[in-house]
Protein backbone atom coordinates (compact mmCIF):
# COMPACT_ATOMS: atom_id res chain seq x y z
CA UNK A 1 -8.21 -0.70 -62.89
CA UNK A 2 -10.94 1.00 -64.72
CA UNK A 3 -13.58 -1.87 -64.71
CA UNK A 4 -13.19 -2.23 -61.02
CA UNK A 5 -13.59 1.58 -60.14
CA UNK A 6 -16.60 0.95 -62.26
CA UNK A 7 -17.81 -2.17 -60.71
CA UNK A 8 -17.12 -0.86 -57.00
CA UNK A 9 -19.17 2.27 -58.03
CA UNK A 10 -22.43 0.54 -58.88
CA UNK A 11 -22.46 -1.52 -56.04
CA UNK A 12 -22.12 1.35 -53.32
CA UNK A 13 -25.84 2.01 -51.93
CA UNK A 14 -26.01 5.84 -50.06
CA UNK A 15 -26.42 5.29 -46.90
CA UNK A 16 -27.98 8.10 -44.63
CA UNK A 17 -25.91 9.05 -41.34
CA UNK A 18 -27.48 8.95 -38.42
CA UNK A 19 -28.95 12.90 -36.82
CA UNK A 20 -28.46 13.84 -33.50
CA UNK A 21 -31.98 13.01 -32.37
CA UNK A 22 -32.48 9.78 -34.15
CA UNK A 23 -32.38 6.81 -32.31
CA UNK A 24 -29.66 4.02 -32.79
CA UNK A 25 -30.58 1.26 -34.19
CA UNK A 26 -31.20 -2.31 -32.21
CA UNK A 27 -28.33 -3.74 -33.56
CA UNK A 28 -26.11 -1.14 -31.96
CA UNK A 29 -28.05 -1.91 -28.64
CA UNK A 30 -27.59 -5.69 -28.78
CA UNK A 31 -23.76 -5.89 -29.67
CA UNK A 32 -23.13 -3.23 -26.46
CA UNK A 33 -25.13 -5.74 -24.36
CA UNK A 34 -23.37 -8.89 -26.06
CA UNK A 35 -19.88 -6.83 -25.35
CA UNK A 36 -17.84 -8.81 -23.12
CA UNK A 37 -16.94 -5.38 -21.49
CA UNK A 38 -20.85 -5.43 -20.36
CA UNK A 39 -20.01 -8.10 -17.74
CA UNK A 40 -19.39 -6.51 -13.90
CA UNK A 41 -18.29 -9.43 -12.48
CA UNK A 42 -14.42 -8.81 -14.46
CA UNK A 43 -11.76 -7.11 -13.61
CA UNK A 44 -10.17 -4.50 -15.47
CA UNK A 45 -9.96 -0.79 -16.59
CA UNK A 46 -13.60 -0.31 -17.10
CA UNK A 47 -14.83 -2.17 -14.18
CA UNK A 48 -15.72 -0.26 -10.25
CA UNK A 49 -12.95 -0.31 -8.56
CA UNK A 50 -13.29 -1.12 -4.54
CA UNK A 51 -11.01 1.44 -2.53
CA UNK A 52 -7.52 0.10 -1.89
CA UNK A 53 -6.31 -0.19 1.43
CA UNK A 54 -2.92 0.54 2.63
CA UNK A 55 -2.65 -3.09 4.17
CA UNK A 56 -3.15 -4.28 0.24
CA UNK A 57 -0.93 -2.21 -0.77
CA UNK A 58 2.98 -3.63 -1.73
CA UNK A 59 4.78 -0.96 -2.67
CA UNK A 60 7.71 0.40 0.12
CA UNK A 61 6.74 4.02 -1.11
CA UNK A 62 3.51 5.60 -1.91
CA UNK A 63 3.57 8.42 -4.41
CA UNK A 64 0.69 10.72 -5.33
CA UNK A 65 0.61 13.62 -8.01
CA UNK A 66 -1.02 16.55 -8.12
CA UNK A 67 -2.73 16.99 -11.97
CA UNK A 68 -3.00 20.92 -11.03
CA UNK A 69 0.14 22.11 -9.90
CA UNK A 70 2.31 19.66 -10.77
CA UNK A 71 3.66 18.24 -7.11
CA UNK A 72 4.35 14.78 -6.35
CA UNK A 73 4.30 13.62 -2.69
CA UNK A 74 6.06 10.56 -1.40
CA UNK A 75 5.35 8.86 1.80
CA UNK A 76 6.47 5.49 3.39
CA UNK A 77 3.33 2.97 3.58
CA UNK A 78 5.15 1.86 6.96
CA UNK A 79 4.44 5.94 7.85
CA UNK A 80 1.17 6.09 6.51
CA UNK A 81 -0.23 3.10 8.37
CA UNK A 82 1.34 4.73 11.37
CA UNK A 83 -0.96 7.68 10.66
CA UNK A 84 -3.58 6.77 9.56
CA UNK A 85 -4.03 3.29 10.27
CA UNK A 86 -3.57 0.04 8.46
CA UNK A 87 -7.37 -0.19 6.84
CA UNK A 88 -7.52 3.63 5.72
CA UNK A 89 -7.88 4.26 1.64
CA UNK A 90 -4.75 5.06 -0.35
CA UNK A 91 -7.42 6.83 -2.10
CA UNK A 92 -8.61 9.16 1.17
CA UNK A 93 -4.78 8.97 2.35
CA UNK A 94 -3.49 10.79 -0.99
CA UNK A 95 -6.09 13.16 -1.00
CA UNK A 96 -5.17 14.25 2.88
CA UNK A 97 -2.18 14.86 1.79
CA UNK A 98 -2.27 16.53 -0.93
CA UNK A 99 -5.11 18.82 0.78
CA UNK A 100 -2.77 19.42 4.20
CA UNK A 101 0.24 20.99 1.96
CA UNK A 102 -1.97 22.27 -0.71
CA UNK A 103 -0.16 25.91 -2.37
CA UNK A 104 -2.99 26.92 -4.36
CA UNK A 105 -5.53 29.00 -2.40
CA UNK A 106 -8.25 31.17 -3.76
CA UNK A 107 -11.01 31.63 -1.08
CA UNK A 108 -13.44 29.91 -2.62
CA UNK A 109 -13.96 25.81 -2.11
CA UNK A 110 -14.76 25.17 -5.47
CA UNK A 111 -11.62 26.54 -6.79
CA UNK A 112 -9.36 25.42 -3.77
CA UNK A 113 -7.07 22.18 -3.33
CA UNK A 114 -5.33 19.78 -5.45
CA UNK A 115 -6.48 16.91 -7.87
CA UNK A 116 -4.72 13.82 -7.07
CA UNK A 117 -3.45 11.05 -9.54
CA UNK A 118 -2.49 7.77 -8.39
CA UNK A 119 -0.99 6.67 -11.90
C-alpha cells in the first residue's frame, strides 16, 4: 500500500485552477460545440419550446400552479377553448387566469400577480 501511495505521489503534476478572469481553454470551447446538446434542430429539455396550443393539447383538465402563493387552478380544455378559442396558448391561457383571481396585491406592477408553473 505504501509503494503505491508513493508511486501515485510522484506522478501527480500541480495543476493551476483556472481565475475568474482567465479565459477557458479551446478545448473547453470545442467539446461545448461538439455537445450533442449544441444541436437546435432536437427536441428536448434544453431546446425552445414553440407555445402550445389548446387544440394540441390532450389532457381533459388543464391545471396551472401558482409558484408564489401556492394556488392551483383547474379548468376544462373543452371550457377554455370556449373562452378563449381553440388556437390560444396554454401558456397566455394560464397566465389569464392566474392574473384574473390573483390574491396578492401590492400597488406596484412589479410586485403584483402570480408566477405560473405548468409542471
Amino acid at each position: 500500500m505504501e509503494k503505491m501511495a508513493a508511486a501515485a505521489g510522484r506522478k501527480v503534476s500541480p495543476a493551476r485552477g483556472l481565475a475568474p478572469n482567465d479565459d477557458l481553454p479551446l478545448e473547453y470551447w470545442q467539446a461545448i460545440l461538439n455537445d450533442a446538446g449544441a444541436d437546435h434542430g432536437r427536441s428536448g429539455p434544453s431546446a425552445p419550446r414553440q407555445p402550445q396550443r389548446l387544440s394540441q393539447i390532450p389532457q381533459h383538465v388543464l391545471r396551472v400552479d401558482c409558484r408564489r402563493c401556492g394556488r392551483t387552478l383547474e379548468i376544462q380544455r373543452a371550457d377554455a377553448v370556449r373562452l378563449y378559442g381553440l388556437d390560444a396558448a396554454w401558456k397566455d391561457v394560464g397566465q389569464r387566469l392566474l392574473d384574473n383571481t390573483c390574491t396578492i396585491r401590492t400597488g406596484r406592477h412589479e410586485e403584483d400577480g402570480c408566477w405560473p408553473s405548468y409542471d
